[in-house]
PDB file of N, CA and C in Angstrom:
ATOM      1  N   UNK A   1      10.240   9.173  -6.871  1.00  0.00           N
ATOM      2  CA  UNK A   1       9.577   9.301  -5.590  1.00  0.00           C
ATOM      3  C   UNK A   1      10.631   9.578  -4.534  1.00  0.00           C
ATOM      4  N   UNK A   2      10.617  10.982  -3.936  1.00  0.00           N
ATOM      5  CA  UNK A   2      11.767  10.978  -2.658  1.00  0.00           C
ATOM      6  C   UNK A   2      10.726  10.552  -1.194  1.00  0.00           C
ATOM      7  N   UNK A   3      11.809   9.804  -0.942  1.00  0.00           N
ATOM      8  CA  UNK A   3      11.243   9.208   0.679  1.00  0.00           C
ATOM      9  C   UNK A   3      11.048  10.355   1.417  1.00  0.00           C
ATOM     10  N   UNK A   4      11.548  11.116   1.574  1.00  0.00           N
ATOM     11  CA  UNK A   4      12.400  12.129   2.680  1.00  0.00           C
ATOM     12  C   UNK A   4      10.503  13.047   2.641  1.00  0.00           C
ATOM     13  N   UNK A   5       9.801  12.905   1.798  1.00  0.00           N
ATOM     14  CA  UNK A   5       8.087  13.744   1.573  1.00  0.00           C
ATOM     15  C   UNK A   5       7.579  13.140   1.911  1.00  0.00           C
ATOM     16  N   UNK A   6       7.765  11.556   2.724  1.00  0.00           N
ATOM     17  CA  UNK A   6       6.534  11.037   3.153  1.00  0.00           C
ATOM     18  C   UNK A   6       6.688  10.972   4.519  1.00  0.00           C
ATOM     19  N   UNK A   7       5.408  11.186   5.465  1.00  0.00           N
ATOM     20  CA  UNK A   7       5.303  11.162   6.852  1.00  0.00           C
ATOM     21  C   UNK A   7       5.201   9.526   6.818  1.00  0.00           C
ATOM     22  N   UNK A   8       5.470   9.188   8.587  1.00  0.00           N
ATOM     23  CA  UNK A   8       5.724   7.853   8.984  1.00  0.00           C
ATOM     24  C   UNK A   8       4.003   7.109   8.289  1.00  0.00           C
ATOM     25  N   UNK A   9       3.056   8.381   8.559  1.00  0.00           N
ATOM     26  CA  UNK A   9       1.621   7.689   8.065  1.00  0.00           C
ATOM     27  C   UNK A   9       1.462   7.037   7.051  1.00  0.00           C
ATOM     28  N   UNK A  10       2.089   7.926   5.787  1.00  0.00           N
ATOM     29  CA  UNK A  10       2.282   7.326   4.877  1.00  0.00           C
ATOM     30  C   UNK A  10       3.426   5.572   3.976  1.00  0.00           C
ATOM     31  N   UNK A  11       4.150   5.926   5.318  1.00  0.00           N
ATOM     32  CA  UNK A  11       4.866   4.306   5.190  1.00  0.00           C
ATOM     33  C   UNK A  11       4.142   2.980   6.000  1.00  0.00           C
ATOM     34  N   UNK A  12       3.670   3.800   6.927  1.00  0.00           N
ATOM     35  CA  UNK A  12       2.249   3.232   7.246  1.00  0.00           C
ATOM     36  C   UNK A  12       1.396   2.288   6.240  1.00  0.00           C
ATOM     37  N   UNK A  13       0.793   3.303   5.642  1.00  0.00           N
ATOM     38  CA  UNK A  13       0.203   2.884   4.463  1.00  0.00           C
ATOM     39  C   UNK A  13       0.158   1.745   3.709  1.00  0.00           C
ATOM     40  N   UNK A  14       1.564   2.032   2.930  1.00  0.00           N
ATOM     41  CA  UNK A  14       2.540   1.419   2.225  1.00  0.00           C
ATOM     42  C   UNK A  14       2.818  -0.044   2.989  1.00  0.00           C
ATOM     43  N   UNK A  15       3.059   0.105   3.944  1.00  0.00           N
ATOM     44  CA  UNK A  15       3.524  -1.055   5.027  1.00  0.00           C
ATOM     45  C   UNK A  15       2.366  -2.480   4.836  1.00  0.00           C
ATOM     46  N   UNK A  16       1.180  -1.489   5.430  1.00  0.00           N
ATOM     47  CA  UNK A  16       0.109  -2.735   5.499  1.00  0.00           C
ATOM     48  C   UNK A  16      -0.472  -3.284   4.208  1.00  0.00           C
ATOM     49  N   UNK A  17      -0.342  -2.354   3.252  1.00  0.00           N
ATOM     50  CA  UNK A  17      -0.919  -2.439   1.929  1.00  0.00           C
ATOM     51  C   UNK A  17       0.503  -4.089   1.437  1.00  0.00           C
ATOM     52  N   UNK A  18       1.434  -3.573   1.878  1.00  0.00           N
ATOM     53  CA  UNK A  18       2.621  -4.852   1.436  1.00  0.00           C
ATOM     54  C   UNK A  18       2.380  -6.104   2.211  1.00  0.00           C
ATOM     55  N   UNK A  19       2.035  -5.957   3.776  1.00  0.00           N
ATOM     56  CA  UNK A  19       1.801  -6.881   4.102  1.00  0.00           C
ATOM     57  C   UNK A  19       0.594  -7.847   4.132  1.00  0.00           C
ATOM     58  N   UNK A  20      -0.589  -7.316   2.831  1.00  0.00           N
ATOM     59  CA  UNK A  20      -1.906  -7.521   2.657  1.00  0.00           C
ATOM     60  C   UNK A  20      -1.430  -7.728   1.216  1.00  0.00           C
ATOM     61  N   UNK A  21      -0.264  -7.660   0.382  1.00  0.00           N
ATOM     62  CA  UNK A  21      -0.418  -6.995  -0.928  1.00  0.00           C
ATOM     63  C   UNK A  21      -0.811  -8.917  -1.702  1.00  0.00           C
ATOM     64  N   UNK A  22       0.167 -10.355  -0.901  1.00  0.00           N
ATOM     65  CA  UNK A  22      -0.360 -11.341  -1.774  1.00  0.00           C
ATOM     66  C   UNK A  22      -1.728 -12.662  -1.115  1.00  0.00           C
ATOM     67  N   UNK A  23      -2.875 -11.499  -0.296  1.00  0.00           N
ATOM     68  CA  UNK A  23      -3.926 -12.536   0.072  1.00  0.00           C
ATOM     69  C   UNK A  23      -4.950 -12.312  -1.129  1.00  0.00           C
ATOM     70  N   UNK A  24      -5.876 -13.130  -0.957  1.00  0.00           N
ATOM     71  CA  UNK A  24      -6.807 -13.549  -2.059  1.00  0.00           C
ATOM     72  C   UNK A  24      -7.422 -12.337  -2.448  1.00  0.00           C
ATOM     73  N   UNK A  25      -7.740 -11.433  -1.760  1.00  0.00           N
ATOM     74  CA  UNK A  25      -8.025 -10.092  -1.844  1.00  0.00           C
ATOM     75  C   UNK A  25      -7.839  -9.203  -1.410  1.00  0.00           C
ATOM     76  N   UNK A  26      -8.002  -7.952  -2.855  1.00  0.00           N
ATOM     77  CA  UNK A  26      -7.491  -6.613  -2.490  1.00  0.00           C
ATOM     78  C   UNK A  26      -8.143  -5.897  -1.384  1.00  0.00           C
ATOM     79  N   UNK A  27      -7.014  -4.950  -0.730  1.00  0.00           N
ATOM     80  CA  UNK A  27      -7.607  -4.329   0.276  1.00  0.00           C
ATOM     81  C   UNK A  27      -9.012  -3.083   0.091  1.00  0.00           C
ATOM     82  N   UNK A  28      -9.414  -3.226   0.680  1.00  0.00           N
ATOM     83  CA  UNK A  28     -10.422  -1.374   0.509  1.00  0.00           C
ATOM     84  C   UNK A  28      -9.677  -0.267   1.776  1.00  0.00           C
ATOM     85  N   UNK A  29     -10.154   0.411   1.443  1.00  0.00           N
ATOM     86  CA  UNK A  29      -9.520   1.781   2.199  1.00  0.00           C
ATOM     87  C   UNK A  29     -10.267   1.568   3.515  1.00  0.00           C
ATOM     88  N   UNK A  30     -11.395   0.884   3.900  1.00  0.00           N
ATOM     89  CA  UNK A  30     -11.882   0.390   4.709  1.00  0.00           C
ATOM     90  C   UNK A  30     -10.917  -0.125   5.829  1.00  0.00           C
ATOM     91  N   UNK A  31     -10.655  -1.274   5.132  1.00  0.00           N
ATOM     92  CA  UNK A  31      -9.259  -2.068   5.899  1.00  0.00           C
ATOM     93  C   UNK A  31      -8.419  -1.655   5.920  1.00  0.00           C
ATOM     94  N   UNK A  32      -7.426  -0.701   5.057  1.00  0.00           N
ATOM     95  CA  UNK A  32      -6.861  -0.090   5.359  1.00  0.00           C
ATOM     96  C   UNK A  32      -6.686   1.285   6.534  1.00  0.00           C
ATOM     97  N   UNK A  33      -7.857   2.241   7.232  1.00  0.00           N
ATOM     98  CA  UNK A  33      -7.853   2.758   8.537  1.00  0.00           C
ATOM     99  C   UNK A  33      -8.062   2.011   9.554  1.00  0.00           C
ATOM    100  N   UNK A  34      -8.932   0.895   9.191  1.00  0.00           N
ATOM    101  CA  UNK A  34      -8.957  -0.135  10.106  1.00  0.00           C
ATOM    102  C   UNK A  34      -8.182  -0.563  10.943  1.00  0.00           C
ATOM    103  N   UNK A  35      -6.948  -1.477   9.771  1.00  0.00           N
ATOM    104  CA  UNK A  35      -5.209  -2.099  10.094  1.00  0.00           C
ATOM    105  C   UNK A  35      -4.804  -1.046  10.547  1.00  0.00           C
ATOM    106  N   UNK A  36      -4.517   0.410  10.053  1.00  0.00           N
ATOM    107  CA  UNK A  36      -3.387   1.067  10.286  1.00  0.00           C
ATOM    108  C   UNK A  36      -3.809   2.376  11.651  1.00  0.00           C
ATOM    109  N   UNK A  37      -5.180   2.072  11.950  1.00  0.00           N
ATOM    110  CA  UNK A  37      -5.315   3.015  12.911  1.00  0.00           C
ATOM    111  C   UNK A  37      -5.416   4.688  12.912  1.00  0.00           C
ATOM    112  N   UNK A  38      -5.331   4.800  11.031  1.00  0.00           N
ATOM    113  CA  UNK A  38      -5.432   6.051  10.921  1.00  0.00           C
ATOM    114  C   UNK A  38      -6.248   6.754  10.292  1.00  0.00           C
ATOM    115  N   UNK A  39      -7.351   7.765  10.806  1.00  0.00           N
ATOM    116  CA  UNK A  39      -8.328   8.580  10.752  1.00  0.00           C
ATOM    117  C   UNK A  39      -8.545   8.073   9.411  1.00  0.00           C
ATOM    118  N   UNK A  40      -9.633   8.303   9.033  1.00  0.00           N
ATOM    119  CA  UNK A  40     -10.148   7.412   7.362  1.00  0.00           C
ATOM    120  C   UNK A  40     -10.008   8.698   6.265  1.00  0.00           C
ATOM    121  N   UNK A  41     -10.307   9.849   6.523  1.00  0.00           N
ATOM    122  CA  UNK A  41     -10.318  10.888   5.947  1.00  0.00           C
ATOM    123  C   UNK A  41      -8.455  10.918   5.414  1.00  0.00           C
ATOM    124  N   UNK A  42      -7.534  10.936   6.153  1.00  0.00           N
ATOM    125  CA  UNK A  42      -6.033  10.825   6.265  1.00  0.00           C
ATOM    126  C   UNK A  42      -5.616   9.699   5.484  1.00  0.00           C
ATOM    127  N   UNK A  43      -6.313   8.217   5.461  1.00  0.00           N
ATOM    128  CA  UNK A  43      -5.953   7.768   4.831  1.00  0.00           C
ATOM    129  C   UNK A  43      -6.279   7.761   3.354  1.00  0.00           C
ATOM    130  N   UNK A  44      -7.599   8.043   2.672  1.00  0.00           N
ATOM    131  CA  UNK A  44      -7.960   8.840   1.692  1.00  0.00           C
ATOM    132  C   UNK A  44      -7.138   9.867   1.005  1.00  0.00           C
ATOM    133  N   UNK A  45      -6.494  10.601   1.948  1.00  0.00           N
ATOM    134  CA  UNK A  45      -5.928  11.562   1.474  1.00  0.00           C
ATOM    135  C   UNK A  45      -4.350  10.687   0.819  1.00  0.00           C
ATOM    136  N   UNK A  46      -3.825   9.911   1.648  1.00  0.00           N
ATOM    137  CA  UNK A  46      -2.382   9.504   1.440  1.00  0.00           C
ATOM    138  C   UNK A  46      -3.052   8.654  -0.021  1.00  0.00           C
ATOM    139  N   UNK A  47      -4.388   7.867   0.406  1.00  0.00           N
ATOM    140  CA  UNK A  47      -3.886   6.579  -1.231  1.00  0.00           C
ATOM    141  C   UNK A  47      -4.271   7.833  -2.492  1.00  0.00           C
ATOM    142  N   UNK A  48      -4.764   8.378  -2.017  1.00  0.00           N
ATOM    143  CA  UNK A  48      -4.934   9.411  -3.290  1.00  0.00           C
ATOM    144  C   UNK A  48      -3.553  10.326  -3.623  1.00  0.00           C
ATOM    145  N   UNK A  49      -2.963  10.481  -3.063  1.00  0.00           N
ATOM    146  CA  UNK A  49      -1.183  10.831  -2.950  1.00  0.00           C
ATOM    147  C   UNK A  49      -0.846  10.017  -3.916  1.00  0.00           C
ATOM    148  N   UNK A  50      -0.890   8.629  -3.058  1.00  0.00           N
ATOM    149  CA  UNK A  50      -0.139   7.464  -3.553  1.00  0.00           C
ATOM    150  C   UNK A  50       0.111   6.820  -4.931  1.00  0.00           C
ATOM    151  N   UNK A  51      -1.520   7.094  -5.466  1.00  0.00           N
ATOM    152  CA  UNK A  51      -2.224   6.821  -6.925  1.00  0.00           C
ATOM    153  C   UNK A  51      -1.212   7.718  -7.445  1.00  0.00           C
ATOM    154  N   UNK A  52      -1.207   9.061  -7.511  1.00  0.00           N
ATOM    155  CA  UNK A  52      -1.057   9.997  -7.965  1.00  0.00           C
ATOM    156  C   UNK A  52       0.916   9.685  -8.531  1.00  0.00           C
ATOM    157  N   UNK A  53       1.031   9.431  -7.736  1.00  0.00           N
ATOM    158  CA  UNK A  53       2.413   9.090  -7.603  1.00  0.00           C
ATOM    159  C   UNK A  53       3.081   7.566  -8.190  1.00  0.00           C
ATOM    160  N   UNK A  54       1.676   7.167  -9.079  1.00  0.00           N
ATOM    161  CA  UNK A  54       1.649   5.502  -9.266  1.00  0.00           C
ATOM    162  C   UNK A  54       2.341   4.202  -8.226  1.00  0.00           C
ATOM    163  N   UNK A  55       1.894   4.445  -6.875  1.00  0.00           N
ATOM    164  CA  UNK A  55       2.423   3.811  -6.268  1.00  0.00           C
ATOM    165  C   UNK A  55       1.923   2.399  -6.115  1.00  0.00           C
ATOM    166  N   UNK A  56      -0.174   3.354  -5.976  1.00  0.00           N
ATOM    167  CA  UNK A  56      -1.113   1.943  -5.672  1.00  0.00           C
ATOM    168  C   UNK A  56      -1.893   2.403  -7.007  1.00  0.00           C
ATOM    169  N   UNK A  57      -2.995   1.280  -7.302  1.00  0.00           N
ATOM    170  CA  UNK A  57      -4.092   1.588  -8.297  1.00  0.00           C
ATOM    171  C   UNK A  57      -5.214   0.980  -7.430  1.00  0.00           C
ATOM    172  N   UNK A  58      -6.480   1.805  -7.937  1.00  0.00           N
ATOM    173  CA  UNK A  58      -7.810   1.257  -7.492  1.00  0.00           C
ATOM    174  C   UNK A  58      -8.753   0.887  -8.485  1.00  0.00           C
ATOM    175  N   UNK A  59      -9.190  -0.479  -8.122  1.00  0.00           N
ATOM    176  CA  UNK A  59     -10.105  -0.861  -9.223  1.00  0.00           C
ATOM    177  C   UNK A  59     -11.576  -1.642  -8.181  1.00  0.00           C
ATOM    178  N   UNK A  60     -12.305  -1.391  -9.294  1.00  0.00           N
ATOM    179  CA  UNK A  60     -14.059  -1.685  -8.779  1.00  0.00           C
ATOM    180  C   UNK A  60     -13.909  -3.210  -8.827  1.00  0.00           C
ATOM    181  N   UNK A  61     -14.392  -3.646  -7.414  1.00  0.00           N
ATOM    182  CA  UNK A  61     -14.513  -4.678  -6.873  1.00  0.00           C
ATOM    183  C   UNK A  61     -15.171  -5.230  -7.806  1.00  0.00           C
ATOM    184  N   UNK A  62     -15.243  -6.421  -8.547  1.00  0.00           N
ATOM    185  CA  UNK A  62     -16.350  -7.129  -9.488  1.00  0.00           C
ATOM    186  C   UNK A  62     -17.142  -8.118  -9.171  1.00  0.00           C
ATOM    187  N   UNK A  63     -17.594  -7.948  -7.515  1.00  0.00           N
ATOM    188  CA  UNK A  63     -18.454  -8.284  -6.926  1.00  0.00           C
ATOM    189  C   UNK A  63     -19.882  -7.343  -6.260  1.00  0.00           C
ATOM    190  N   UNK A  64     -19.094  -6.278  -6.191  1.00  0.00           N
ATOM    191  CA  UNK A  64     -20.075  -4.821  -5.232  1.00  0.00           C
ATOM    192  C   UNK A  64     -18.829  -3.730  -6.200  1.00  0.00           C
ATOM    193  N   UNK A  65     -19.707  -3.024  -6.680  1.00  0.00           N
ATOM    194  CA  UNK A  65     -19.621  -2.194  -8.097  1.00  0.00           C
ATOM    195  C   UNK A  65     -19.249  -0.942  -6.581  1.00  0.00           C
ATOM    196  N   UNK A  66     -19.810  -0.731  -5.839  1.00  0.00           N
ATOM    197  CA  UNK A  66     -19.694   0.184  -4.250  1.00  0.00           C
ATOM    198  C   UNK A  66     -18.618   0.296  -3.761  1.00  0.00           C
ATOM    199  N   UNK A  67     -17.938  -0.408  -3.907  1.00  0.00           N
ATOM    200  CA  UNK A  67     -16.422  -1.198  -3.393  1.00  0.00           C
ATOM    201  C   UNK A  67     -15.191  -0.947  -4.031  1.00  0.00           C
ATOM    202  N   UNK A  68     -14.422  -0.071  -3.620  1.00  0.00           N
ATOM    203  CA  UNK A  68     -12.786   0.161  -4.472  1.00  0.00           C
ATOM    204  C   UNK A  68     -11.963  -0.767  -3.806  1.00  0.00           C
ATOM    205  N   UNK A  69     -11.182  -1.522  -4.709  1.00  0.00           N
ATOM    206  CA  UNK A  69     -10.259  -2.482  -3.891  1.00  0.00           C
ATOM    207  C   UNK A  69      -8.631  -1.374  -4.501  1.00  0.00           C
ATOM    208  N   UNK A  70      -7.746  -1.808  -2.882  1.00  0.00           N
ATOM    209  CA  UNK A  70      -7.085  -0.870  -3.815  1.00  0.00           C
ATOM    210  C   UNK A  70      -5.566  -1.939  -3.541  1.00  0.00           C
ATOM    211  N   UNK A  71      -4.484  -1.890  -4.666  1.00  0.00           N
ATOM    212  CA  UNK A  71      -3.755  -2.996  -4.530  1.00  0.00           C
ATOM    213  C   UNK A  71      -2.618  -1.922  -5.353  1.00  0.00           C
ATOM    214  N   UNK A  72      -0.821  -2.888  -4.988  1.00  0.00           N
ATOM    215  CA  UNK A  72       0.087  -1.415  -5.973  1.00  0.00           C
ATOM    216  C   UNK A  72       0.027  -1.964  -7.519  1.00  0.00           C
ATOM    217  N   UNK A  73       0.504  -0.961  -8.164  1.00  0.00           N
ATOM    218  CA  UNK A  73       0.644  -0.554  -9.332  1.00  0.00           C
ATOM    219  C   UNK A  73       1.833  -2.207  -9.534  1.00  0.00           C
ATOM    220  N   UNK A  74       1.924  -2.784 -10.449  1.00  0.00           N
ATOM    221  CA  UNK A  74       2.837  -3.648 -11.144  1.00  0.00           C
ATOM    222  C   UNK A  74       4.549  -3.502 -10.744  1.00  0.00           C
ATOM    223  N   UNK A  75       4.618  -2.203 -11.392  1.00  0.00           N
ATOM    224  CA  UNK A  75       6.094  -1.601 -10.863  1.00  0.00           C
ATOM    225  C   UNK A  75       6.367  -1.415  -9.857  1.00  0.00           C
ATOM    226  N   UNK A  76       5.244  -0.464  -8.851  1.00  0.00           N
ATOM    227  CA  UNK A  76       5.905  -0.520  -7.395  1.00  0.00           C
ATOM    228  C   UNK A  76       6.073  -1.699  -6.816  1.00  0.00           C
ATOM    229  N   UNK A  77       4.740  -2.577  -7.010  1.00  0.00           N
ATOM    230  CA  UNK A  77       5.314  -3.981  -6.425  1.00  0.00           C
ATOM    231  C   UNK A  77       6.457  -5.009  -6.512  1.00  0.00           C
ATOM    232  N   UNK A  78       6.962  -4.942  -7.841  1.00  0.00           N
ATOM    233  CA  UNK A  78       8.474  -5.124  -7.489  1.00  0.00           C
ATOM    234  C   UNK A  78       9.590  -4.420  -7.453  1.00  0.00           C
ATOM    235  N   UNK A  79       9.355  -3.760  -7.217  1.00  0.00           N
ATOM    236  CA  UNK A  79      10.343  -2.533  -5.963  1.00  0.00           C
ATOM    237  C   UNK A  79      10.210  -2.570  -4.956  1.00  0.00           C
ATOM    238  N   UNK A  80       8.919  -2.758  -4.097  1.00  0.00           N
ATOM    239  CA  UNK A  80       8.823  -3.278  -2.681  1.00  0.00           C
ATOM    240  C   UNK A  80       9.318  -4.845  -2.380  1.00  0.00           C
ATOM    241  N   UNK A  81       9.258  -5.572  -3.523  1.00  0.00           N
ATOM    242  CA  UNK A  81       9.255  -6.756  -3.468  1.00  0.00           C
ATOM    243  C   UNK A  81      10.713  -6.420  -3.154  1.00  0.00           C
ATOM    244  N   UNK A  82      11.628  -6.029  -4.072  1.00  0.00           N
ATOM    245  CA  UNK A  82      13.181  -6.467  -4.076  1.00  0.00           C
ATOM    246  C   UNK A  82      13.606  -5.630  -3.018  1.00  0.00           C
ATOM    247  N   UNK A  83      13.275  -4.563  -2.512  1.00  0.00           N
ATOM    248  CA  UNK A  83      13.340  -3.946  -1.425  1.00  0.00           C
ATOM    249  C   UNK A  83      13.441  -5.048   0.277  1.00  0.00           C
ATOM    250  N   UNK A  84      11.981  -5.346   0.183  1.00  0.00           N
ATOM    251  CA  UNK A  84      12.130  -6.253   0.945  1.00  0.00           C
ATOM    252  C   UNK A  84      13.448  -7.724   1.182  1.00  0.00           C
ATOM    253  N   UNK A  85      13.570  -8.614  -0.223  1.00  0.00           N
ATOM    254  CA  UNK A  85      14.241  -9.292  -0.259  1.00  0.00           C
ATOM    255  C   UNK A  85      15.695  -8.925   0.328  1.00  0.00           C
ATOM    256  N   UNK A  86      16.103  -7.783  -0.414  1.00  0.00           N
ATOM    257  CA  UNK A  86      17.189  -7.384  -0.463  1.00  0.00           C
ATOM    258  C   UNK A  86      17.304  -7.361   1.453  1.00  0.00           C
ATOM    259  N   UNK A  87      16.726  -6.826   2.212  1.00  0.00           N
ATOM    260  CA  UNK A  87      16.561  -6.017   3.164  1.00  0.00           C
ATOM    261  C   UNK A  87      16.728  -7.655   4.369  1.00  0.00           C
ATOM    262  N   UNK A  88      15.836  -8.516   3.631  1.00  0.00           N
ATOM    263  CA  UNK A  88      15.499 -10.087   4.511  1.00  0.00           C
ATOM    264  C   UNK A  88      17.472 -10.880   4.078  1.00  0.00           C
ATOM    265  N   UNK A  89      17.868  -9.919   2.795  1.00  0.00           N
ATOM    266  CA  UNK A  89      19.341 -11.170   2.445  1.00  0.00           C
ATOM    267  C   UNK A  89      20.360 -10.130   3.459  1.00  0.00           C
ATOM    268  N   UNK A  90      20.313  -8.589   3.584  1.00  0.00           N
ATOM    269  CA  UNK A  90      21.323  -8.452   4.204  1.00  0.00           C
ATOM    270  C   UNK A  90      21.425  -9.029   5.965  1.00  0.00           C
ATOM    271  N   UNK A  91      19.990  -8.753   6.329  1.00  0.00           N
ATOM    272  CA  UNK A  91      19.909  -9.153   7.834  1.00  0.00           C
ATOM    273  C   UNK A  91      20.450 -10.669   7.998  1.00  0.00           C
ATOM    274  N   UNK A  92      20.299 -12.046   7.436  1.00  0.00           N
ATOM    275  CA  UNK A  92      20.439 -12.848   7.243  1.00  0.00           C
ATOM    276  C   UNK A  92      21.753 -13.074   6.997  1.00  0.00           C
ATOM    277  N   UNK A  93      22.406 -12.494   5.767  1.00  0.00           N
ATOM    278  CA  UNK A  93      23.611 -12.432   5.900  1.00  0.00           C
ATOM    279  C   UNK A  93      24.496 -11.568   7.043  1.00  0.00           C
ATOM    280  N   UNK A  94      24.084 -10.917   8.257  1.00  0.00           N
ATOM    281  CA  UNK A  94      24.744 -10.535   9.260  1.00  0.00           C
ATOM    282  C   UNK A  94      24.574 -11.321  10.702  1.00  0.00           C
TER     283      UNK A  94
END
């Protein structure tokens, strides 16, 4: 995945999806234009990027069959995870 192809929208994305990624439940794309303020059609377009790119996965809510919850893929999440850490030990350590 090169960074340098994604617009700020798309870290966007990424951003709120991380900062939603450990509550009791997965986000919908719903909440996601919601949080991030961006056109719903646009954001559609990025998690479908995103999938594509195994970043996030979407799975049917098993409450409302209507409902895509969408949450990341195993791997990206700890890559964001150590990303983050890494990112919380250097500031800390300065």
């Amino acid at each position: 995945m090169n960074n340098r192809n994604f617009s700020n929208s798309v870290w966007n994305v990424i951003y709120f999806i991380a900062l939603n990624y450990y509550s009791s439940e997965l986000l919908t794309a719903s909440d996601i234009f919601l949080g991030t303020g961006l056109p719903k059609r646009t954001v559609i377009r990025i998690l479908d990027r995103l999938e594509s790119l195994n970043v996030i996965k979407k799975t049917v809510d098993g409450n409302d069959r209507r409902v895509t919850r969408i949450g990341f893929t195993a791997i990206f999440a700890k890559k964001i995870d150590k990303h983050f850490q890494d990112s919380l030990a250097i500031r800390i350590n300065h």
